[in-house]
Protein backbone atom coordinates (compact mmCIF):
# COMPACT_ATOMS: atom_id res chain seq x y z
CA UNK A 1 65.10 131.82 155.25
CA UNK A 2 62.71 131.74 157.65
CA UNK A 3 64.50 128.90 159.73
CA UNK A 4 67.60 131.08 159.74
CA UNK A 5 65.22 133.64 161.59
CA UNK A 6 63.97 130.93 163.63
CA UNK A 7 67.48 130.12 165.05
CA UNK A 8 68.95 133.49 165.15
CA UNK A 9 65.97 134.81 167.35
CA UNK A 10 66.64 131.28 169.22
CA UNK A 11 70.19 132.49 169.88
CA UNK A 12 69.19 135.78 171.09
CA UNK A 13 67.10 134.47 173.54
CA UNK A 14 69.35 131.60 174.70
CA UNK A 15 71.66 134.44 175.09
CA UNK A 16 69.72 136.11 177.29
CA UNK A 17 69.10 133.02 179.63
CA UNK A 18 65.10 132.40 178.84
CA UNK A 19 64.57 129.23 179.82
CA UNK A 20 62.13 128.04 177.13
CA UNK A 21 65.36 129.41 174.73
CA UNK A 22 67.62 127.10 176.98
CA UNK A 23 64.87 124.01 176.97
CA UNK A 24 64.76 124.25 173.07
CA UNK A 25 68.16 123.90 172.58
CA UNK A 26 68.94 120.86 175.06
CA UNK A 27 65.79 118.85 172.84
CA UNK A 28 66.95 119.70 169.66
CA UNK A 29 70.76 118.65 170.04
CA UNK A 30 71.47 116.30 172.78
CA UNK A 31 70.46 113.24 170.65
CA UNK A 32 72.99 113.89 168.48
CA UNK A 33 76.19 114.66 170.61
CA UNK A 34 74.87 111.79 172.72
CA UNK A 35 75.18 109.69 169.92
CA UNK A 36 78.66 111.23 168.64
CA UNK A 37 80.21 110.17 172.14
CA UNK A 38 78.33 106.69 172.61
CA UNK A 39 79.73 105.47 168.96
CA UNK A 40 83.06 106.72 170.12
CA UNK A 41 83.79 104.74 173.42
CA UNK A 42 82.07 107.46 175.77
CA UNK A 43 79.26 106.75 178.31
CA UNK A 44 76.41 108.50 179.30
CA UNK A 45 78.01 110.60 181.61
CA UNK A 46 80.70 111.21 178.98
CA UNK A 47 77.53 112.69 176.67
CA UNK A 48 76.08 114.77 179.18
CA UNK A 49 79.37 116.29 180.06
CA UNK A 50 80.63 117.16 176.57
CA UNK A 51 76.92 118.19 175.61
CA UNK A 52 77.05 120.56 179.02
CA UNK A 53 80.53 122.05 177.68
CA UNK A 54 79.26 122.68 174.35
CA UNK A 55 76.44 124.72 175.48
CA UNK A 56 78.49 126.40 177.67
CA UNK A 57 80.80 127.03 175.11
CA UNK A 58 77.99 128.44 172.78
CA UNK A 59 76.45 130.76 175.50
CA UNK A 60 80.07 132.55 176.81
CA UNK A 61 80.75 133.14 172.67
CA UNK A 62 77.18 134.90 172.47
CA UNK A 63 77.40 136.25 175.70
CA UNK A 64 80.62 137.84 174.77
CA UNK A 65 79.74 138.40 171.34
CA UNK A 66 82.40 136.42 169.78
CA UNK A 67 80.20 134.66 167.85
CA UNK A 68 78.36 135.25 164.18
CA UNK A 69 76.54 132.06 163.35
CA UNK A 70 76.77 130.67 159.90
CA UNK A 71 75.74 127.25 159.88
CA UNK A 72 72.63 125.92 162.19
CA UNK A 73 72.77 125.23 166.20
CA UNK A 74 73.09 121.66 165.58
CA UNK A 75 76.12 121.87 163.27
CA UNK A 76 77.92 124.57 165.64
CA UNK A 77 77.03 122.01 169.06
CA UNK A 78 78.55 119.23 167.09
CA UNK A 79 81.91 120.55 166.01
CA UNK A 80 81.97 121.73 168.95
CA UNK A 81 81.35 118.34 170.82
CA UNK A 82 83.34 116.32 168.10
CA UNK A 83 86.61 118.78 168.74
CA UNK A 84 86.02 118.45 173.16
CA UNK A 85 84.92 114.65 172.88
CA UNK A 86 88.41 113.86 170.61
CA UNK A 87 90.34 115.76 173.07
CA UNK A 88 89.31 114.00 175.86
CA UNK A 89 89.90 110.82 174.51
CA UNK A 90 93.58 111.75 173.45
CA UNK A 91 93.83 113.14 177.06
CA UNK A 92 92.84 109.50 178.25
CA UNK A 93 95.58 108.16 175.56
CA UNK A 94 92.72 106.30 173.72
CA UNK A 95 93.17 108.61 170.37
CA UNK A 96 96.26 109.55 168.61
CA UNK A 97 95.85 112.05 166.39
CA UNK A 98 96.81 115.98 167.26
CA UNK A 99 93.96 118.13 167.96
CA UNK A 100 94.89 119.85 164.71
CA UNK A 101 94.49 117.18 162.32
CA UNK A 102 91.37 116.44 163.76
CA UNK A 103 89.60 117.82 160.64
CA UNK A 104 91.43 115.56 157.97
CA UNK A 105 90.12 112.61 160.11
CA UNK A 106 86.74 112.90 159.19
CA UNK A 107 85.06 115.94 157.78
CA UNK A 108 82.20 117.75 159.83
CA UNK A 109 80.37 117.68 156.81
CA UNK A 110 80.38 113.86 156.31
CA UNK A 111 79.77 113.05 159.46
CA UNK A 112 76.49 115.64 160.05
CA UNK A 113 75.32 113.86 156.46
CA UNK A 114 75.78 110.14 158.25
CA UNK A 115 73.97 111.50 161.73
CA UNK A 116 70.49 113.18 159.57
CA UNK A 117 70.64 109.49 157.81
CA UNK A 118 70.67 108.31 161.69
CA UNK A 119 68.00 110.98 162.65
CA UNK A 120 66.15 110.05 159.68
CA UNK A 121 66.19 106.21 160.64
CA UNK A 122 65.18 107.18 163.85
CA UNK A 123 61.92 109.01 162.95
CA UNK A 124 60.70 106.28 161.00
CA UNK A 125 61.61 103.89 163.90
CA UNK A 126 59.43 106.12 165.92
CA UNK A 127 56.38 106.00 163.65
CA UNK A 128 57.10 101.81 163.78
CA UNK A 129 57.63 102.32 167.33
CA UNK A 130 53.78 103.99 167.21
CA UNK A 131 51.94 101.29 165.44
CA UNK A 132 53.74 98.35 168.09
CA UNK A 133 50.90 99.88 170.74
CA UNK A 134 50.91 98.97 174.22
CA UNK A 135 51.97 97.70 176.53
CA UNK A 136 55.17 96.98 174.10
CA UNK A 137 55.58 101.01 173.10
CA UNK A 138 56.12 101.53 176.85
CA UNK A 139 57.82 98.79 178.01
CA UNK A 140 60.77 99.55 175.34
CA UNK A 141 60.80 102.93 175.75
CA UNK A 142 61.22 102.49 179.72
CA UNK A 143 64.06 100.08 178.80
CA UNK A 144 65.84 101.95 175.76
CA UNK A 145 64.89 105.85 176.33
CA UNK A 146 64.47 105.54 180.30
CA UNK A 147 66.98 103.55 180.50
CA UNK A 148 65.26 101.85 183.56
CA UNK A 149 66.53 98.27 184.86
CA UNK A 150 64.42 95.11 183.85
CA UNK A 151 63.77 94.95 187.77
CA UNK A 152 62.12 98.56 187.68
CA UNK A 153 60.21 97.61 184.54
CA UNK A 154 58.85 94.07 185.41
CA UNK A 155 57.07 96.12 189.32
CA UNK A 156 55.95 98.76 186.63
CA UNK A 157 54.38 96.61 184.25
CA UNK A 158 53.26 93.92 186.53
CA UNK A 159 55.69 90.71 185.28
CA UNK A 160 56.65 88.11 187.70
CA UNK A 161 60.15 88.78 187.83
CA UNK A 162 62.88 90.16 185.30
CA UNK A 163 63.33 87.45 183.33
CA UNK A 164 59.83 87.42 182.33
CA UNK A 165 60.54 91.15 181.68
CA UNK A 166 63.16 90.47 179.45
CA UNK A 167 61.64 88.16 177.46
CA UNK A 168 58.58 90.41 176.97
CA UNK A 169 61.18 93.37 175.72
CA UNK A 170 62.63 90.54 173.22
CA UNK A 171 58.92 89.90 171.83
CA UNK A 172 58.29 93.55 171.42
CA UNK A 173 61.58 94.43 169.86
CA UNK A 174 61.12 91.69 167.63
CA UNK A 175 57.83 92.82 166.54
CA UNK A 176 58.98 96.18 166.35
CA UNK A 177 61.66 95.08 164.08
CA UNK A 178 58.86 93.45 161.68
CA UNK A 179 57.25 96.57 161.74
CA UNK A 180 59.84 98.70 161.10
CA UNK A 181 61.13 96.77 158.40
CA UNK A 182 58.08 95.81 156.36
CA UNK A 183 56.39 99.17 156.39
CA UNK A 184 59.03 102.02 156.84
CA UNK A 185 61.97 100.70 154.98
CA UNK A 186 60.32 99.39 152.18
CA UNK A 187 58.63 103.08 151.72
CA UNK A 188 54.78 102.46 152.83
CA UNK A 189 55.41 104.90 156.11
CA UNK A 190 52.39 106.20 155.68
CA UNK A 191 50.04 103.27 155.57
């Protein structure tokens, strides 16, 4: 109940333009429609645009008050991006099937159950992520998060060159992946 509150008093404020309101939204949903459009042939660019219309999308309904809220933020943002995203890409003639039977595709439902599995895999990745320690912590999240070149991050770290770089981000991922695997999936997160 009290998370209902939480997002409905979110709303109102995002509504109103206050920028924490706006800020608080962006963090707690762009992962997620970023994700939708990268495992669906999009780009980057692609995920910040169809995030940017969602939002936009969200704000004129409550500006306009066309819009009662059942279901959270996230799950409103993600229809919302699925339906633009699988538009676009029939648009671009890479998708076939008529904006109508985009539903019978593959449910809303399913899909926000597979992306909280995602988010879920993703938290523990970031407690793994954690116990790695630095320099490794930094130097992958420059390369995966940042998405810096190996150029950028072997003058920021001090390597040699990018090679050396690059074979520094394959240590650390594979020790990350050691990590990962032999504390978090197994179910000792918390050791």
């Amino acid at each position: 109940m009290k998370e209902q509150l939480d997002e409905q008093l979110l709303l109102k404020r995002f509504a109103k333009n206050d920028k924490k309101a706006i800020e608080t939204v962006y963090q707690q949903n762009y992962k997620s429609i970023h994700s939708l459009v990268i495992n669906n042939n999009g780009s980057a660019d692609d995920a910040k645009d169809i995030f940017q219309e969602s939002v936009i999308i969200l704000y004129e309904k409550l500006k306009n008050g066309q819009l009662e809220l059942n279901c959270k933020i996230k799950t409103y943002l993600y229809a919302v991006a699925r339906r633009l995203w699988l538009k676009r890409l029939q648009q671009q003639g890479r998708f076939m099937a008529s904006p109508e039977g985009m539903e019978e595709t593959v449910p809303v439902a399913t899909e926000m159950d597979d992306h909280e599995k995602v988010n879920a895999e993703f938290e523990l990745m970031k407690k793994a992520l954690v116990k790695l320690g630095e320099p490794c912590k930094s130097l992958l999240e420059a390369f995966y998060f940042q998405q810096q070149n190996m150029d950028i991050i072997a003058r920021q770290f001090g390597y040699t060159n990018a090679n050396n770089a690059k074979t520094q981000k394959y240590k650390c991922l594979v020790r990350l992946k050691k990590i990962f695997f032999s504390h978090y999936k197994n179910g000792n997160g918390d050791e």
